[in-house]
N, C-alpha and C. Protein backbone atom coordinates (compact mmCIF):
# COMPACT_ATOMS: atom_id res chain seq x y z
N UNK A 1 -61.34 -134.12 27.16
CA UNK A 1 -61.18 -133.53 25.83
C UNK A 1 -62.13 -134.23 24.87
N UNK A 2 -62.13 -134.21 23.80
CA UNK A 2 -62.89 -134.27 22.42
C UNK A 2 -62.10 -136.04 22.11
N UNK A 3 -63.39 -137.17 21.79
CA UNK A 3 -62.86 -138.58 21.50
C UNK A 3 -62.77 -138.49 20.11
N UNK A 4 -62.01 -139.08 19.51
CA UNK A 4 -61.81 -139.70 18.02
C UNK A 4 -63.28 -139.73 17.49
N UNK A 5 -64.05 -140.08 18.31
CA UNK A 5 -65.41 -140.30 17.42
C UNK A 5 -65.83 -138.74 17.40
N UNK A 6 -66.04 -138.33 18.30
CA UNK A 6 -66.91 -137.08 18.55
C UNK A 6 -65.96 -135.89 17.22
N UNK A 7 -64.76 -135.83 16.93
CA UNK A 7 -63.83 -135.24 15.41
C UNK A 7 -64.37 -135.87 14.23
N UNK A 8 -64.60 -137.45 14.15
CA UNK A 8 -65.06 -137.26 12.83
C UNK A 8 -66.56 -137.53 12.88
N UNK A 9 -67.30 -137.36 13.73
CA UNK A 9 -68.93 -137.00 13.67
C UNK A 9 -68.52 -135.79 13.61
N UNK A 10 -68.31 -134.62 13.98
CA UNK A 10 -68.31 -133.41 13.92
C UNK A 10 -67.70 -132.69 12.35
N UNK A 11 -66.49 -133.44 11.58
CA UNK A 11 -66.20 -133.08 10.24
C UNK A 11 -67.06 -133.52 9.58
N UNK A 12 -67.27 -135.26 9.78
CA UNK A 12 -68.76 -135.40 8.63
C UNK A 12 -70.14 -134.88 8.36
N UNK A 13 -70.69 -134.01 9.85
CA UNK A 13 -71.93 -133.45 9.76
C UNK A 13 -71.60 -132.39 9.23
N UNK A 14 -70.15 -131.72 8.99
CA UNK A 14 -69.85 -130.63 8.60
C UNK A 14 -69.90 -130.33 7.44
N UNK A 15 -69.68 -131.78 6.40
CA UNK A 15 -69.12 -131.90 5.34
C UNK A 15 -70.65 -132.19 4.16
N UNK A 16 -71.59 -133.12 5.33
CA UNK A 16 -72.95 -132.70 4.85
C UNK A 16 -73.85 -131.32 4.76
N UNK A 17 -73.08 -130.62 5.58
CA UNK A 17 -74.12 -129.47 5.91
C UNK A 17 -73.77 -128.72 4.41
N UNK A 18 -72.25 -128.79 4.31
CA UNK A 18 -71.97 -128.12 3.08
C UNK A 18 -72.84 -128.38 1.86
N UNK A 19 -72.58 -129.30 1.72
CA UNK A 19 -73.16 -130.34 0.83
C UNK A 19 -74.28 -130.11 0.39
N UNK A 20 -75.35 -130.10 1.69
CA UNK A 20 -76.50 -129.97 0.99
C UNK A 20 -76.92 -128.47 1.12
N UNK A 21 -76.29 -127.74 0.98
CA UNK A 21 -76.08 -126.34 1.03
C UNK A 21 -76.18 -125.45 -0.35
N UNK A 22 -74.76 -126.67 -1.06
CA UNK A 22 -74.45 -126.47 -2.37
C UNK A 22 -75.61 -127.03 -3.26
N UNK A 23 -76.38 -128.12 -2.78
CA UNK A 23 -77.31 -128.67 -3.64
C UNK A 23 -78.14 -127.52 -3.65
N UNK A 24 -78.65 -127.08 -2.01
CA UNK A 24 -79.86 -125.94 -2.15
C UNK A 24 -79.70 -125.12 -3.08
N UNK A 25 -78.49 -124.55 -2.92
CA UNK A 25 -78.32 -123.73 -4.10
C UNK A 25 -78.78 -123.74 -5.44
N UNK A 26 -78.08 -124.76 -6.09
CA UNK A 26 -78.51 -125.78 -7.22
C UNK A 26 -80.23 -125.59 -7.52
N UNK A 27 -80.79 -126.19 -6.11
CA UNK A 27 -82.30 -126.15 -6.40
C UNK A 27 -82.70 -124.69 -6.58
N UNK A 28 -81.81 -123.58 -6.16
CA UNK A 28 -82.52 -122.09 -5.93
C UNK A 28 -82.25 -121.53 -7.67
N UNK A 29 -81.47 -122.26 -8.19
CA UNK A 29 -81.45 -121.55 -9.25
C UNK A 29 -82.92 -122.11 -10.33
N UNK A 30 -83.45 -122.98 -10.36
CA UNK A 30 -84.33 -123.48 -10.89
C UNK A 30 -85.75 -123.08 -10.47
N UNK A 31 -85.42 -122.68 -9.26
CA UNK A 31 -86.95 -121.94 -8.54
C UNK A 31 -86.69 -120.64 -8.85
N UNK A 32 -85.77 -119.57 -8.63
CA UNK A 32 -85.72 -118.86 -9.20
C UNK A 32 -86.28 -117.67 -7.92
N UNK A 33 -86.16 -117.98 -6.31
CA UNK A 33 -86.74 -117.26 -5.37
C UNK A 33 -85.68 -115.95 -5.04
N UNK A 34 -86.58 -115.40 -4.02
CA UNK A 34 -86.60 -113.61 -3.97
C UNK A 34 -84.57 -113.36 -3.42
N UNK A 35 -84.21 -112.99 -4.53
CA UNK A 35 -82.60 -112.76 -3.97
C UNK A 35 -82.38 -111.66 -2.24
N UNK A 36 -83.52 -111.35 -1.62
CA UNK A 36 -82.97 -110.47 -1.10
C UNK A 36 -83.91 -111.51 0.24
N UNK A 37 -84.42 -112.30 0.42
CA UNK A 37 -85.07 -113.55 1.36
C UNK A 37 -82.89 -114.18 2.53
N UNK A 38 -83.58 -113.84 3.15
CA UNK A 38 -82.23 -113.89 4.17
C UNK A 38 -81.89 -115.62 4.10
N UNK A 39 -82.86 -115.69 3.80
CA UNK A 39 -82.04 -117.56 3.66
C UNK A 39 -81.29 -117.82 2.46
N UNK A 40 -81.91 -117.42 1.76
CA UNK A 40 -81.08 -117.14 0.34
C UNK A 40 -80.22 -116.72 0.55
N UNK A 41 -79.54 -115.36 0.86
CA UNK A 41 -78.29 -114.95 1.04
C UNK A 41 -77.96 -115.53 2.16
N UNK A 42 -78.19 -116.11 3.22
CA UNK A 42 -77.14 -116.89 3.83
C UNK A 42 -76.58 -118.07 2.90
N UNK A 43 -77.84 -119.01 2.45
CA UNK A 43 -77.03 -119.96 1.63
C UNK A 43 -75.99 -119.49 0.07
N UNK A 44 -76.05 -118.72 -0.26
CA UNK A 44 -75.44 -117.75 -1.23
C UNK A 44 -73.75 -117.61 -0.68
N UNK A 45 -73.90 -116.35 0.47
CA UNK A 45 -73.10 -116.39 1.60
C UNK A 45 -72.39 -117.56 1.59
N UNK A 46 -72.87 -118.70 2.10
CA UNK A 46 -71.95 -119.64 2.86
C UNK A 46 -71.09 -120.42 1.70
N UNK A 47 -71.95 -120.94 0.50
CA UNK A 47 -71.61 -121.24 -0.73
C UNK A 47 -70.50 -120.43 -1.62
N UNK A 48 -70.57 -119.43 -1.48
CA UNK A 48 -69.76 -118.83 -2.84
C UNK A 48 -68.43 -118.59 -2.09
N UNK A 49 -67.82 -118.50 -1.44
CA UNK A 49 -66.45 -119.22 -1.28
C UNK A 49 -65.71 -120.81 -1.87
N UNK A 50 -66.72 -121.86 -1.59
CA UNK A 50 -66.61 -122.92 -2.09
C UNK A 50 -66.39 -122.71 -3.74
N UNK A 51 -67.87 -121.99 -4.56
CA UNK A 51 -68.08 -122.29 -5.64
C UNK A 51 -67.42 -121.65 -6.51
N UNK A 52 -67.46 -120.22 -6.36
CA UNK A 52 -66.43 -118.78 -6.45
C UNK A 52 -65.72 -119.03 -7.28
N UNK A 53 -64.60 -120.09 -6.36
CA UNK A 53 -63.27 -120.05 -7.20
C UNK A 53 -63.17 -121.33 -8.19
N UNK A 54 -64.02 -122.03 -7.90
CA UNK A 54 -64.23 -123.52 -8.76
C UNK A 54 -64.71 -122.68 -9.86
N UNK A 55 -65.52 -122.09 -10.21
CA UNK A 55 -66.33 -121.73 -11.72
C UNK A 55 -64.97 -120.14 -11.98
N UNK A 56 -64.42 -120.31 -11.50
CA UNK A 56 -63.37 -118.98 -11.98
C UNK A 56 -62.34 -120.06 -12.99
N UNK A 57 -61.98 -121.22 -12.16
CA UNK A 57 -61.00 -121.93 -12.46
C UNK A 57 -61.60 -122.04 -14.19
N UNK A 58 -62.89 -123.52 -13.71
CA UNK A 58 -63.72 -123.98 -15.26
C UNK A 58 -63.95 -122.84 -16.44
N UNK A 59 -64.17 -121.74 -15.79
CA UNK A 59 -64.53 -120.38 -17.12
C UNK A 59 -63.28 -119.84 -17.43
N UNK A 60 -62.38 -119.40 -16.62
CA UNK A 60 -61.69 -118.75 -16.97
C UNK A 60 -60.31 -119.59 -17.07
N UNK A 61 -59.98 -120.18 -17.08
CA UNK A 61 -58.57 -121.18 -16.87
C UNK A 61 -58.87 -121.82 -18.00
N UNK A 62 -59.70 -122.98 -18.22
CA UNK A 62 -60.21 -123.68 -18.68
C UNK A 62 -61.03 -123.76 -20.11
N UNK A 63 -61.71 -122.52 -19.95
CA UNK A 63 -62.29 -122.10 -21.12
C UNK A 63 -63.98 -122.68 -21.12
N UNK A 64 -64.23 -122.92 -20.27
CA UNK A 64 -65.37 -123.68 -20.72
C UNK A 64 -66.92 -122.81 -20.51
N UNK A 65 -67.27 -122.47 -21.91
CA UNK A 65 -68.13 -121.62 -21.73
C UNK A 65 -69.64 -122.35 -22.06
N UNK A 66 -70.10 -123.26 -21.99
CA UNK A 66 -71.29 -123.90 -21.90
C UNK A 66 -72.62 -123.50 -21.40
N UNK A 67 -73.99 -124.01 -21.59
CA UNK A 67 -74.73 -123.81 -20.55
C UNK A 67 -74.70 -123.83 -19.12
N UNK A 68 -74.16 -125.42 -19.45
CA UNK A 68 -74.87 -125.96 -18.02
C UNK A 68 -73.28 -125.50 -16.73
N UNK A 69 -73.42 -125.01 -15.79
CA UNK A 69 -72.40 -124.92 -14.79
C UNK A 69 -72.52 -126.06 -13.98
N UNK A 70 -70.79 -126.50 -14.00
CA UNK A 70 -70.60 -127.68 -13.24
C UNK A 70 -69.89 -127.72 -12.21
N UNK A 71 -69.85 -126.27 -11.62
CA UNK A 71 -69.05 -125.79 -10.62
C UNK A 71 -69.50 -126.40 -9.67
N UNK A 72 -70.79 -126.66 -9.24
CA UNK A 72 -71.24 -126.88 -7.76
C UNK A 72 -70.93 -128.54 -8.08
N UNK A 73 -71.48 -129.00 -8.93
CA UNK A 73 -70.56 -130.44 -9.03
C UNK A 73 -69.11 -130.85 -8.36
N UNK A 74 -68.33 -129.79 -8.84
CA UNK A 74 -66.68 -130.60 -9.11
C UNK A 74 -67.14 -130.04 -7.64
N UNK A 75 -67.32 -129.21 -6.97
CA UNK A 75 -67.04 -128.07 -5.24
C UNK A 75 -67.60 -129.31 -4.68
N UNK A 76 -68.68 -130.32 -5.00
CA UNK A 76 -69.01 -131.28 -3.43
C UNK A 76 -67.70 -131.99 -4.31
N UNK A 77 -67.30 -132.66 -5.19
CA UNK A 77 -66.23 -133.42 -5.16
C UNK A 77 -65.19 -132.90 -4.21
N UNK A 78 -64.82 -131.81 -4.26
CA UNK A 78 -63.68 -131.12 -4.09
C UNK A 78 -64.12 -131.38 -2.33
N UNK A 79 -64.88 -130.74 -2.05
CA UNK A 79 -65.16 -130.88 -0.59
C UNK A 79 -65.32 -132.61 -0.17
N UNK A 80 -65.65 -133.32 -0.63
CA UNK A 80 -65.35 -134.89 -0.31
C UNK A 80 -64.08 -135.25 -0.30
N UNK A 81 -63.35 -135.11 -1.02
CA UNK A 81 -61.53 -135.33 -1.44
C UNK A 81 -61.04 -134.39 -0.03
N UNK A 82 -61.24 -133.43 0.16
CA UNK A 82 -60.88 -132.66 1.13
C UNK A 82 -61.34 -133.62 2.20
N UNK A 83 -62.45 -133.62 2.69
CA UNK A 83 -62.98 -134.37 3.98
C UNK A 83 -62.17 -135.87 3.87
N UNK A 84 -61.86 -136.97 2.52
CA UNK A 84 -61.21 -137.46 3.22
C UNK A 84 -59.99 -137.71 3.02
N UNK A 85 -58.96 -136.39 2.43
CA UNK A 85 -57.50 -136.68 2.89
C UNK A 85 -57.48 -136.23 4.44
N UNK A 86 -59.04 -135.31 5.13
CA UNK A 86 -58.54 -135.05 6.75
C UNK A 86 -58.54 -136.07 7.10
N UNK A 87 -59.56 -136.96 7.11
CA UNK A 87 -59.80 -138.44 7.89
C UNK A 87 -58.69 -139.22 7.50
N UNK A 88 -57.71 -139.20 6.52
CA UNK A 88 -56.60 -140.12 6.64
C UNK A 88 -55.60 -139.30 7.74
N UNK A 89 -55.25 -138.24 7.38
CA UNK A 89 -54.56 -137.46 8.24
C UNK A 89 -54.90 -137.59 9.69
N UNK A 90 -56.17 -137.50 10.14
CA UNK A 90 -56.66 -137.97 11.46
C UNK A 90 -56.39 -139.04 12.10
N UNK A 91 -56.44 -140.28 10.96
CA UNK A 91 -56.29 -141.74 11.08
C UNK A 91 -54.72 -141.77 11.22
N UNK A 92 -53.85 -141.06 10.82
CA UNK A 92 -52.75 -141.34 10.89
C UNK A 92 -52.15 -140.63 12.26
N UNK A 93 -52.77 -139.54 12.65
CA UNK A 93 -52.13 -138.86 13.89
C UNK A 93 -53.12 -139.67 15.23
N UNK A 94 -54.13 -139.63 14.84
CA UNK A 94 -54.66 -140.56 16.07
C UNK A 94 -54.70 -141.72 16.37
């Protein structure tokens, strides 16, 4: 079966991939490239579940109508806090 190591190498590369996923993003809005480029909408795609509901929360809950969006911010927080209440949870069942 699958070792203790080989679960959390496999959540942490997971947790980077996100990660710098959400940054790309970040960088795509400043470049400003072709919305219909299939990498773009994959990273779009894979992202806006994460970010989606984070900038629904900040705009609409919250009120915060500003320039700058800090959604993809709080989403890698949110995805770090997530990655490691698993690794305690892991640490505690394994």
């Amino acid at each position: 079966m699958f070792s203790t190591y080989n679960i959390y190498a496999a959540l942490n590369y997971f947790v980077r991939f996100i990660n710098f996923l959400i940054l790309a993003r970040v960088l795509m809005t400043w470049i400003n490239p072709n919305p219909r480029n299939p990498i773009v909408k994959i990273i779009h795609e894979v992202t806006e579940p994460i970010i989606g509901p984070v900038r629904h929360l900040i705009y609409n809950k919250f009120g915060y109508s500003g320039m700058l969006d800090f959604s993809p911010i709080i989403a890698i927080f949110l995805v770090n806090f997530i990655y490691s209440i698993l690794i305690s949870i892991l640490n505690f069942i394994l």
